[in-house]
Protein backbone atom coordinates (compact mmCIF):
# COMPACT_ATOMS: atom_id res chain seq x y z
CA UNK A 1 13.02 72.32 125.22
CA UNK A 2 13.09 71.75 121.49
CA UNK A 3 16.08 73.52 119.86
CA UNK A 4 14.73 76.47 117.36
CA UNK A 5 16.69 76.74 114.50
CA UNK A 6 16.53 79.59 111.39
CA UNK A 7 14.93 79.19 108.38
CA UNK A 8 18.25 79.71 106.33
CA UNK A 9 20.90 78.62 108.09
CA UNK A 10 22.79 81.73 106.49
CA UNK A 11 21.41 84.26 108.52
CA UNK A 12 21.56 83.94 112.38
CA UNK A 13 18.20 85.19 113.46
CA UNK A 14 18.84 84.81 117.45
CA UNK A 15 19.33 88.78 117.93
CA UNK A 16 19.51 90.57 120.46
CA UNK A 17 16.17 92.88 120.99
CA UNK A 18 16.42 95.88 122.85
CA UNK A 19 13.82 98.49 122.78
CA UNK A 20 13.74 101.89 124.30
CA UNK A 21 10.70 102.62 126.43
CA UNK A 22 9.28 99.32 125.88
CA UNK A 23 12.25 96.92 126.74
CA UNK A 24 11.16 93.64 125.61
CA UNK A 25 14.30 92.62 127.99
CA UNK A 26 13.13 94.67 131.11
CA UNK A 27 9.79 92.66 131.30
CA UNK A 28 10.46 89.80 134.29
CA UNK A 29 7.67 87.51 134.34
CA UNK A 30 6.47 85.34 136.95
CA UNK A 31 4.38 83.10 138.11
CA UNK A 32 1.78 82.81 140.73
CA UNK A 33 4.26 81.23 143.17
CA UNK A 34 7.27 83.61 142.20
CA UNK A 35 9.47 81.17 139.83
CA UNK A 36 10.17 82.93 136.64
CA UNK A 37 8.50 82.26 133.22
CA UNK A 38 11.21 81.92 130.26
CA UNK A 39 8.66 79.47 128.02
CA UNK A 40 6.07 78.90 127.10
CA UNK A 41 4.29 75.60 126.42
CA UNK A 42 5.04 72.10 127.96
CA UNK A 43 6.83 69.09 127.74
CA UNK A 44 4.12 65.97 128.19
CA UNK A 45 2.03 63.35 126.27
CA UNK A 46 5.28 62.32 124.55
CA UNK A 47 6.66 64.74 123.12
CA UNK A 48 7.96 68.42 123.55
CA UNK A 49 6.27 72.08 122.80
CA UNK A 50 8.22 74.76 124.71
CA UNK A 51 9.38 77.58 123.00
CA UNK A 52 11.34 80.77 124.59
CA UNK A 53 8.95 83.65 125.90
CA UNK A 54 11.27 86.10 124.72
CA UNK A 55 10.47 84.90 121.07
CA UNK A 56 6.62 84.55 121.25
CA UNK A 57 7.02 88.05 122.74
CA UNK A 58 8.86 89.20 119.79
CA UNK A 59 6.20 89.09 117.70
CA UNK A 60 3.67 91.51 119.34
CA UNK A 61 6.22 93.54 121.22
CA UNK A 62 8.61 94.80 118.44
CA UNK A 63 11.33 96.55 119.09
CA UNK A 64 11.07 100.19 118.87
CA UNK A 65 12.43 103.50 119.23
CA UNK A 66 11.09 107.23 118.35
CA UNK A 67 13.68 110.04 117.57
CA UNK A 68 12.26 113.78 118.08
CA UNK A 69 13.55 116.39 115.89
CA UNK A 70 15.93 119.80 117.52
CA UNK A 71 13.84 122.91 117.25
CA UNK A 72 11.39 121.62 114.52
CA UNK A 73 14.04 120.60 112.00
CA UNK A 74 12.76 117.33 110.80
CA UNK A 75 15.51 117.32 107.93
CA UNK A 76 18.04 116.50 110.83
CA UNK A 77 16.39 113.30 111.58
CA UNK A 78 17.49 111.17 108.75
CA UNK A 79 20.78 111.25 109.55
CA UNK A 80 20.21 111.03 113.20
CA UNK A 81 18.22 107.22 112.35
CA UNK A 82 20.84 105.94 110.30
CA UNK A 83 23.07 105.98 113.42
CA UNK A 84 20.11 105.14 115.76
CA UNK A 85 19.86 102.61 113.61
CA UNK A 86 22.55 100.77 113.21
CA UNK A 87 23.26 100.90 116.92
CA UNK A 88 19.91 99.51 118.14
CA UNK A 89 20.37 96.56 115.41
CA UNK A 90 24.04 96.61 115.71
CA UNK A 91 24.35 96.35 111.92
CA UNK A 92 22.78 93.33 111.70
CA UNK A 93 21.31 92.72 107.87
CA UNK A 94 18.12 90.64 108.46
CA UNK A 95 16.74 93.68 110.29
CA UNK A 96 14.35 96.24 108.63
CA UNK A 97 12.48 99.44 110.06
CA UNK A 98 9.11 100.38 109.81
CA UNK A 99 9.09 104.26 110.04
CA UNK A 100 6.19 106.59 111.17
CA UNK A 101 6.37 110.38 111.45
CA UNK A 102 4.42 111.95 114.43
CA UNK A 103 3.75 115.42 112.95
CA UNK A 104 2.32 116.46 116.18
CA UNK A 105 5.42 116.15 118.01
CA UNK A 106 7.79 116.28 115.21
CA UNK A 107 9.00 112.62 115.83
CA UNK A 108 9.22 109.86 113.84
CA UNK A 109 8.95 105.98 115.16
CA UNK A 110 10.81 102.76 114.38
CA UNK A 111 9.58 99.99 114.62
CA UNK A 112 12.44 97.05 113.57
CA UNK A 113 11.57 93.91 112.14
CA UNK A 114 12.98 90.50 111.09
CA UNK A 115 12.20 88.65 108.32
CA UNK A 116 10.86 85.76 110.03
CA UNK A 117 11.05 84.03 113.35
CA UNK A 118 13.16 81.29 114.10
CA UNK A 119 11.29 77.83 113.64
CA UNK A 120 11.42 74.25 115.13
CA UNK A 121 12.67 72.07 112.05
CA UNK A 122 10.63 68.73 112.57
CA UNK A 123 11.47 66.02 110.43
CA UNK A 124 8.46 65.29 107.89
CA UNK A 125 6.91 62.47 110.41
CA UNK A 126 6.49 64.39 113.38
CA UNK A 127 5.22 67.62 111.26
CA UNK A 128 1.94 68.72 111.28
CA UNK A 129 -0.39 70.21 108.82
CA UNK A 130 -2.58 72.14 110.97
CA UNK A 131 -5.71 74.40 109.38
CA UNK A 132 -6.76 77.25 111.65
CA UNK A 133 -9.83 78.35 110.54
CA UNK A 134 -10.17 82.15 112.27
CA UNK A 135 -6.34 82.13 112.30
CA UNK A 136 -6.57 85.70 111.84
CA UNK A 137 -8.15 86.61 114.89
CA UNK A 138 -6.97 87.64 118.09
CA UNK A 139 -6.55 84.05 119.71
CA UNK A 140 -5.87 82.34 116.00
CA UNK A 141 -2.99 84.64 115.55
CA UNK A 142 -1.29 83.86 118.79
CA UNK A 143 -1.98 79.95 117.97
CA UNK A 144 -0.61 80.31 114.66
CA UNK A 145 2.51 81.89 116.06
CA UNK A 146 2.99 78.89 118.57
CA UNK A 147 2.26 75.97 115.75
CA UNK A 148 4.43 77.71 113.20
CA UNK A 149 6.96 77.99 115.92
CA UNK A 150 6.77 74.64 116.96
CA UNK A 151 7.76 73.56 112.97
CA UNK A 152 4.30 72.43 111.79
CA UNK A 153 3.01 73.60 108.42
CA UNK A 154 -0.23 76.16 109.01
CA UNK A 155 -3.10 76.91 106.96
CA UNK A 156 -5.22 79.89 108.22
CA UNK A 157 -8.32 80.30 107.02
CA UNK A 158 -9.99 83.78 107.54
CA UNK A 159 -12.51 86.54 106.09
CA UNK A 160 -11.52 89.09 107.61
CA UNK A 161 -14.65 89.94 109.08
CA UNK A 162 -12.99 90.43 113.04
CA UNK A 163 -9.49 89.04 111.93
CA UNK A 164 -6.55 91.34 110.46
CA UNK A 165 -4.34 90.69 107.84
CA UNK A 166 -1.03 91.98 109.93
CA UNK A 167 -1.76 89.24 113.38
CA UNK A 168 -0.32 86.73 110.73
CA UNK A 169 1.42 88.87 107.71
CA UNK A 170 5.21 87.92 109.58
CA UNK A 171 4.78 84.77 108.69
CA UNK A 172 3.90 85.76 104.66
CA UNK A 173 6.33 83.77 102.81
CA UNK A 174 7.28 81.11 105.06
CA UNK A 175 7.53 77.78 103.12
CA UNK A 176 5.70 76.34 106.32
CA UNK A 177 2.69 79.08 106.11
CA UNK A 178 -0.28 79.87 103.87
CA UNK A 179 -3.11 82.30 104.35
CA UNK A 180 -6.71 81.70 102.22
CA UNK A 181 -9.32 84.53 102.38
CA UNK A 182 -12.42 82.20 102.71
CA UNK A 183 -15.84 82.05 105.01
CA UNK A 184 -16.19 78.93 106.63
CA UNK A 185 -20.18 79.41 105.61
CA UNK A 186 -18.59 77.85 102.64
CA UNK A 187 -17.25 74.39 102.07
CA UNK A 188 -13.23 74.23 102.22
CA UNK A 189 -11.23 70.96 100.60
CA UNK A 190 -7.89 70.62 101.71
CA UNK A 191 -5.62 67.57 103.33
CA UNK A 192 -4.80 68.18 107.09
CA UNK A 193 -3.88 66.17 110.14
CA UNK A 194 -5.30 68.67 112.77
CA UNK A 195 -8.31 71.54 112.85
CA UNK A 196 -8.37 74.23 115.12
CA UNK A 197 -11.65 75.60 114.49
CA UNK A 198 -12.06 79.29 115.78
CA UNK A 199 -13.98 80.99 112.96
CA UNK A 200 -16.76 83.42 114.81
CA UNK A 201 -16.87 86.74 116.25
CA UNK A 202 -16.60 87.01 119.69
CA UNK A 203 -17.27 90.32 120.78
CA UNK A 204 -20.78 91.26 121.79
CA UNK A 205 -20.53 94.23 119.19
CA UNK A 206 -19.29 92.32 116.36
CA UNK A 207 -21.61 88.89 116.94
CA UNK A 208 -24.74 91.18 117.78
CA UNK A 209 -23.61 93.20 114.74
CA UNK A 210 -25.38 90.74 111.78
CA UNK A 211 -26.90 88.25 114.76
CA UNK A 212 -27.64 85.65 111.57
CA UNK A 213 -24.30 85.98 109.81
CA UNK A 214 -22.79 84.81 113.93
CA UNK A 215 -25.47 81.86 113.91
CA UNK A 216 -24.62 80.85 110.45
CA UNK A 217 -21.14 80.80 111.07
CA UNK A 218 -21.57 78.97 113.98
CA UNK A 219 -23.47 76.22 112.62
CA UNK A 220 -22.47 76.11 108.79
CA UNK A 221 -19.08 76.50 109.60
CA UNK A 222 -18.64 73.85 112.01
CA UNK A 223 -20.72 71.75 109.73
CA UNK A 224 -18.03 72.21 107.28
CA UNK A 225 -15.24 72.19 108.91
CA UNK A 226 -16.61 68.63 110.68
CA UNK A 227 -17.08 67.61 107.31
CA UNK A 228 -13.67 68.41 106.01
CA UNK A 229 -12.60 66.63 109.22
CA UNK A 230 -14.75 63.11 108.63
CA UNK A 231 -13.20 63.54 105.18
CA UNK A 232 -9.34 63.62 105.60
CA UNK A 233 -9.53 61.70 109.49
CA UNK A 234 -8.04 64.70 110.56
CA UNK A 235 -8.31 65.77 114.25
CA UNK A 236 -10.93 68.04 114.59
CA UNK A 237 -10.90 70.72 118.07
CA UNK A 238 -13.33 73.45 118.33
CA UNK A 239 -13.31 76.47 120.59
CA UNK A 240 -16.71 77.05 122.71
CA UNK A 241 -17.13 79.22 125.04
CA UNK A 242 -18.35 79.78 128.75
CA UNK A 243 -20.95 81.70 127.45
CA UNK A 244 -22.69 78.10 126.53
CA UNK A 245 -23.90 78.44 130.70
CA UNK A 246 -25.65 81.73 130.22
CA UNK A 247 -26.17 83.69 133.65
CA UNK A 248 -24.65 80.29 135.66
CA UNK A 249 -26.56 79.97 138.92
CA UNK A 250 -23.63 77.39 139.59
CA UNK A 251 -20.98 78.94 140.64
CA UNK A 252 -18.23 78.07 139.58
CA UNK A 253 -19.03 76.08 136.60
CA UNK A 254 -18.18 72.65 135.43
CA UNK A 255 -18.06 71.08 132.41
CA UNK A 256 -21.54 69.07 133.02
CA UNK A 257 -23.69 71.89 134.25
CA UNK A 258 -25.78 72.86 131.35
CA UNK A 259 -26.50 76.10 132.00
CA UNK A 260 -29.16 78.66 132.63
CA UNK A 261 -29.31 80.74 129.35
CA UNK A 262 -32.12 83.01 127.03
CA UNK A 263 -32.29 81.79 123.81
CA UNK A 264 -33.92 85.19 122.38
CA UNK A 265 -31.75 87.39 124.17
CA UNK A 266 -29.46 89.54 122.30
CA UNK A 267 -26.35 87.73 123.17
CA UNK A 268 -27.91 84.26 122.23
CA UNK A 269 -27.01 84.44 118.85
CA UNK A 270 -23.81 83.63 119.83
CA UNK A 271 -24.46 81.49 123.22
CA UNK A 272 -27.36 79.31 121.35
CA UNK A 273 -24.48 79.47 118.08
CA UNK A 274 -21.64 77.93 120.58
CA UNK A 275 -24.16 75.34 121.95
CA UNK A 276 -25.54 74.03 118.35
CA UNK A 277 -21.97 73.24 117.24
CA UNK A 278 -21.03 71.61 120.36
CA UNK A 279 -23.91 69.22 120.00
CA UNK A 280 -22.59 68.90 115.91
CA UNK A 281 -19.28 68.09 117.12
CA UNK A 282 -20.91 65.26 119.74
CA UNK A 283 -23.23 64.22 116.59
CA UNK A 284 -20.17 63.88 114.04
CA UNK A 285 -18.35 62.24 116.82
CA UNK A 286 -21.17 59.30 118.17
CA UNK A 287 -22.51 59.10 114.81
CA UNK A 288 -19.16 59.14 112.40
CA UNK A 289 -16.10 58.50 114.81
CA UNK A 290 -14.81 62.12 113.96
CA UNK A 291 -11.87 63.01 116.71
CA UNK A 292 -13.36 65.66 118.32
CA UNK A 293 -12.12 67.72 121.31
CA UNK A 294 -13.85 70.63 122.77
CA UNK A 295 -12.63 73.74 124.50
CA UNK A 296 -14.91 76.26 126.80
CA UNK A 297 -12.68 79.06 126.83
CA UNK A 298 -13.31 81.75 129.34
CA UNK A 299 -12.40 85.45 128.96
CA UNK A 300 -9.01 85.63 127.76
CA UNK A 301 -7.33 88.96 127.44
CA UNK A 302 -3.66 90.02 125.40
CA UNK A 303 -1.83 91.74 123.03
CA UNK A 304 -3.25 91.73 119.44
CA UNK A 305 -6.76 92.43 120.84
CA UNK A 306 -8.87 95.08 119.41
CA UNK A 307 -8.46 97.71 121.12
CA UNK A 308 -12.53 98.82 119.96
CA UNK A 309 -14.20 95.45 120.15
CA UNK A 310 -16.05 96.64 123.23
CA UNK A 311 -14.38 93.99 125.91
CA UNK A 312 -13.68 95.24 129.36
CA UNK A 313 -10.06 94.58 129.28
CA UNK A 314 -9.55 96.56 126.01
CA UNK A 315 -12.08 98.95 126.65
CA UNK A 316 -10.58 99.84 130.21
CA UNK A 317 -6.42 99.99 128.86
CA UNK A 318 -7.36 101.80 125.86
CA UNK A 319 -9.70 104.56 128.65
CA UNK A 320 -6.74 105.14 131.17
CA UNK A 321 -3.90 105.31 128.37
CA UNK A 322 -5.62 107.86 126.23
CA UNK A 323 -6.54 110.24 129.88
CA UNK A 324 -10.17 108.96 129.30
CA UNK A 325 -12.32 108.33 132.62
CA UNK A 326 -12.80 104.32 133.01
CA UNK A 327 -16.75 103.34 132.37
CA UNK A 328 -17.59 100.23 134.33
CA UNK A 329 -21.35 98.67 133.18
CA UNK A 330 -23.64 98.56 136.33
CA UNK A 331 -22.40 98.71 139.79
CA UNK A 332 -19.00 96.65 139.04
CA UNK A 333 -19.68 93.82 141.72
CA UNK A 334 -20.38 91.69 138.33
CA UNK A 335 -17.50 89.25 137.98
CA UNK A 336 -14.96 87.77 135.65
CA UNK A 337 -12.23 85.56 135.45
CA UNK A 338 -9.53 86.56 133.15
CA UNK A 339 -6.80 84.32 131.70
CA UNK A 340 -3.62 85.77 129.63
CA UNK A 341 -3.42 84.34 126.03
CA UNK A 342 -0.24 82.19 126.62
CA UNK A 343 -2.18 80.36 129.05
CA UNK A 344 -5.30 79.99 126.74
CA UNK A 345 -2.61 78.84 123.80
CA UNK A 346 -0.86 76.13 125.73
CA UNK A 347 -4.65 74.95 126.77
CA UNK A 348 -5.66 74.13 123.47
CA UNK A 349 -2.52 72.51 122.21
CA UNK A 350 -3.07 70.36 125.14
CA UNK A 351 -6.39 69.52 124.42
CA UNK A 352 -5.05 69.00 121.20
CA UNK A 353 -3.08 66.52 121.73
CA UNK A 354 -4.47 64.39 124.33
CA UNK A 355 -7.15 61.56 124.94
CA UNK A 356 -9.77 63.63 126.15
CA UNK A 357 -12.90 63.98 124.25
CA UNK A 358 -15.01 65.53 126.69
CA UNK A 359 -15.37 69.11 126.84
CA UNK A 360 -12.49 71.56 128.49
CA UNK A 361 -12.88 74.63 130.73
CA UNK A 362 -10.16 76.63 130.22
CA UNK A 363 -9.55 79.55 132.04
CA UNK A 364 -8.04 81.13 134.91
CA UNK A 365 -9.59 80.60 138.27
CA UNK A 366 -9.28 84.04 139.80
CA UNK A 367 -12.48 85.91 139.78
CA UNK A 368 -12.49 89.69 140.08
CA UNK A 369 -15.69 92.25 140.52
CA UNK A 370 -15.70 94.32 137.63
CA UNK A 371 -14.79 97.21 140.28
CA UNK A 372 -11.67 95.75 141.42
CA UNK A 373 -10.26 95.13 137.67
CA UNK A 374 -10.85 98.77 136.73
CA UNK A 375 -9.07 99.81 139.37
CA UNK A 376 -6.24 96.93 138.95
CA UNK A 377 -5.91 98.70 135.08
CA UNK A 378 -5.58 102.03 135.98
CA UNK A 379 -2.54 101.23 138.68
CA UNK A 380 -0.84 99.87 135.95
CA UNK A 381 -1.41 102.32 133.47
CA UNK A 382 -0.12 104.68 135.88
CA UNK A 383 3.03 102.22 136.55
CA UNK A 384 4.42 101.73 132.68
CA UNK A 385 3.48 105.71 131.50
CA UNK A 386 5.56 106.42 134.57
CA UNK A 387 8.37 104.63 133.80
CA UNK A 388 9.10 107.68 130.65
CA UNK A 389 8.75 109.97 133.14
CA UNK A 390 5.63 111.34 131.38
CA UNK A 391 2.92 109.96 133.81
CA UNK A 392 -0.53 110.89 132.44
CA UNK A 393 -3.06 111.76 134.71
CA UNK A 394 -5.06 109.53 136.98
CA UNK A 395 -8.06 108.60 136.08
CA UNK A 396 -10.88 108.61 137.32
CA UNK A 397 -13.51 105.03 137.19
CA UNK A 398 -17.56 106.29 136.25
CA UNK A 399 -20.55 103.93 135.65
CA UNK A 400 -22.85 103.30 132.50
CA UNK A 401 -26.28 101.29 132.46
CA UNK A 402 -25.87 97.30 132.65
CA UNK A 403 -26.54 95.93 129.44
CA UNK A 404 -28.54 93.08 128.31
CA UNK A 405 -28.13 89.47 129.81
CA UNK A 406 -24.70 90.10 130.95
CA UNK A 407 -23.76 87.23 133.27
CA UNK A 408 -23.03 88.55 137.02
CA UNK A 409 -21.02 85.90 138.23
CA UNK A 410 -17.92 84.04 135.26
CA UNK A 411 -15.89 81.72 137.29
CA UNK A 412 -14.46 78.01 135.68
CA UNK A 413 -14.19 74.98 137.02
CA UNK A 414 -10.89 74.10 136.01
CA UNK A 415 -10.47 70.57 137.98
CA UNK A 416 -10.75 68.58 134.57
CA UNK A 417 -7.96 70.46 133.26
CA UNK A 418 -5.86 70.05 135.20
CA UNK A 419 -6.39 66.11 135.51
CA UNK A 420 -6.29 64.91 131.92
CA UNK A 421 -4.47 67.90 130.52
CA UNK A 422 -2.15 68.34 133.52
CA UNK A 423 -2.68 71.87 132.41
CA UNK A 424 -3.43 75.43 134.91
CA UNK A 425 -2.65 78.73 134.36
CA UNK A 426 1.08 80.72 135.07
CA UNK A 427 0.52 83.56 133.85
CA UNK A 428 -1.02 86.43 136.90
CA UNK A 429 -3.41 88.90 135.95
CA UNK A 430 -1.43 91.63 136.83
CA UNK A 431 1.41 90.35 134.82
CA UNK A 432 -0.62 89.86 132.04
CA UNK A 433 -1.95 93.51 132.06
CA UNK A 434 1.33 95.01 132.04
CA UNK A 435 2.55 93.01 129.08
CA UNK A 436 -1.03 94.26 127.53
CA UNK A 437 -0.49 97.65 128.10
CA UNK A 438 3.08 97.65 126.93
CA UNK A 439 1.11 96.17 123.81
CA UNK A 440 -1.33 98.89 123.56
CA UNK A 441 1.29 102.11 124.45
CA UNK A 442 3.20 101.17 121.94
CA UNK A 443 0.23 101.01 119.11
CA UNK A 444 -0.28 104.13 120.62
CA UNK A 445 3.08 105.62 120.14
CA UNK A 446 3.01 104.75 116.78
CA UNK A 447 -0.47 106.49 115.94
CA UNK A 448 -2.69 103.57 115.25
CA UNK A 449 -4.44 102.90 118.25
């Protein structure tokens, strides 16, 4: 595993983080065959890009701690934190707290911070510069976290549109990082060795939202980025989607089924979107040499996802922790495969950096009825509010109408993955979800969820 070293080698930034109800520390992962998970990443195609969990980790599960006041007096609390303080940090300077007062309750938050992450330091010919368009967004952020971690200089290129300014704003003021507000609608000039190209929305709400802004994107942007791409001889990787098969009626689905799919539908603006780039990509690629690669991400779930973007796995954690009864679309025996982000991150760097120029399924095998996740959430809901002792109450799972061209069967193929990529997924679904409601609990705690 590559050594990770700070950015000033004044200030030791391997700390100790220990949290309260949300113990970074306490959280044992493991795989689907029991061995423990302590990286993330892998070590093939020559060279190596592991990093610790617990570090990745650290930068969506901060450490924090809430203080309550004695019998309303909320002066008393200032003193109380400084000691709180300096014992959960044990004194340590490149620390800083992030306070929020609870007036409800009379309790103020922490939430403890370092100034940045400890890096890889790559010597200039094995470091990257990497543009991320999207980098902002709930996947982009994640990658961003694992190429800056790795030591390779990051652009992210965002609008803000889905994407949020704090997913990436730990990383403000790295020599190694640089954020540019800019729609990929719109040309972009800079010099780069790899594109990760992730600018669109995602979410049925958001892409259905302005259904001409999401087909624009799709095709001006990966017109442009392609461009920038033929220009500089950089590497160019683009994120589909399985939503490029429509309603399969293969089941599960390989890369070379082409799908049975509405183009007028309301979700095509997005599925027709995905499938017009992916034959750009194939045209820059026979026609121009580009270096394409081409990942058809399934649904991928984690922290840093918005909590209101109308995806089941949001929409059912955000339900049970707030007491809310669970709404499952249609009779739940719909079904989805769910991978965890980590998994979904150490795809794409894979893909990345191999040979293979064909398109990618990535996702996780394991297909669930809709039914069976809901309940799956709302046991583990019940599991981490219980472990405060404050267990909320259980839920109970109702049904809304089935909306519009929503596939009934989601299952990938994953066989080419796991040949030229030597790639499959560690992470379990159930570990996942626990990590993702420690996510959400705590944005909850702290009053902005």
């Amino acid at each position: 595993m590559a050594s990770l070293s700070p950015l000033s080698p004044s200030v030791d930034y391997d700390l100790p983080l220990r949290m309260s109800a949300s113990n970074v520390e306490a959280i044992r992962t493991v795989d689907k065959n029991g061995k423990e998970i302590t990286t993330v990443g892998f070590q093939r195609f020559g060279f190596d890009c592991e990093v610790p969990l617990d570090v990745v980790r650290s930068l969506y599960l901060r450490p924090h701690y809430v203080i309550t006041s004695v019998n309303g007096d909320v002066k008393a609390i200032d003193t109380r934190e400084e000691d709180e303080h300096a014992r959960f940090t044990q004194g340590h300077s490149a620390y800083q707290s992030k306070s929020i007062f609870h007036p409800e309750t009379n309790a103020i938050s922490y939430t403890t911070l370092s100034r940045f992450p400890p890096v890889t330091l790559l010597p200039p010919s094995s470091r990257k510069r990497v543009l991320v368009t999207g980098g902002a967004g709930f996947v982009g952020s994640h990658l961003v976290d694992r190429l800056m971690l790795l030591g390779h200089e990051v652009t992210v290129l965002d609008n803000f549109f889905t994407g949020s300014k704090t997913s990436v704003s730990h990383w403000v003021g790295h020599p190694n990082f640089e954020m540019v507000r800019h729609d990929v609608v719109e040309p972009f000039m800079i010099e780069c060795d790899q594109i990760y190209h992730l600018a669109c929305p995602a979410s049925p709400p958001h892409y259905q939202f302005n259904a001409v802004k999401t087909i624009k994107t799709s095709f001006m942007g990966t017109l442009n980025m392609l461009g920038l791409a033929k220009r500089t001889k950089a590497r160019f990787l683009i994120t589909s989607t399985s939503e490029v098969y429509g309603d399969p009626e293969v089941h599960p689905q390989p890369e070379d089924y082409w799908g049975h799919v509405n183009p007028i539908g309301p979700r095509a603006c997005y599925d027709e979107g995905k499938r017009v780039a992916e034959t750009l990509t194939y045209g820059f690629h026979r026609q121009d040499g580009v270096d394409v690669r081409v990942a058809r991400i399934f649904n991928t779930y984690g922290p840093r996802m918005n909590p209101y973007d109308g995806r089941v796995v949001s929409n059912f954690i955000v339900q049970a922790l707030k007491g809310q009864d669970i709404t499952v679309y249609g009779d739940g025996k719909q079904t989805r495969s769910f991978q965890y982000i980590h998994d979904l991150i150490d795809g794409l760097i894979a893909l990345m950096n191999s040979d293979e120029t064909r398109p990618v399924n990535i996702g996780n095998g394991d297909e669930f009825t809709i039914i069976e996740f809901a309940e799956l959430v709302r046991d583990i809901v019940e599991k981490v509010q219980a472990e405060d002792g404050k267990p909320g109450r259980r839920v109970n799972i109702i049904h809304g109408p089935m909306p519009t061209d929503d596939p009934q069967k989601r299952r990938p193929d994953t066989t080419r993955a796991k040949s030229v990529l030597d790639w499959e997924p560690r992470w379990t679904v159930r570990m996942g979800l626990e990590e993702m409601v420690r996510y959400y609990k705590a944005k909850l705690t702290e009053g902005s969820l």
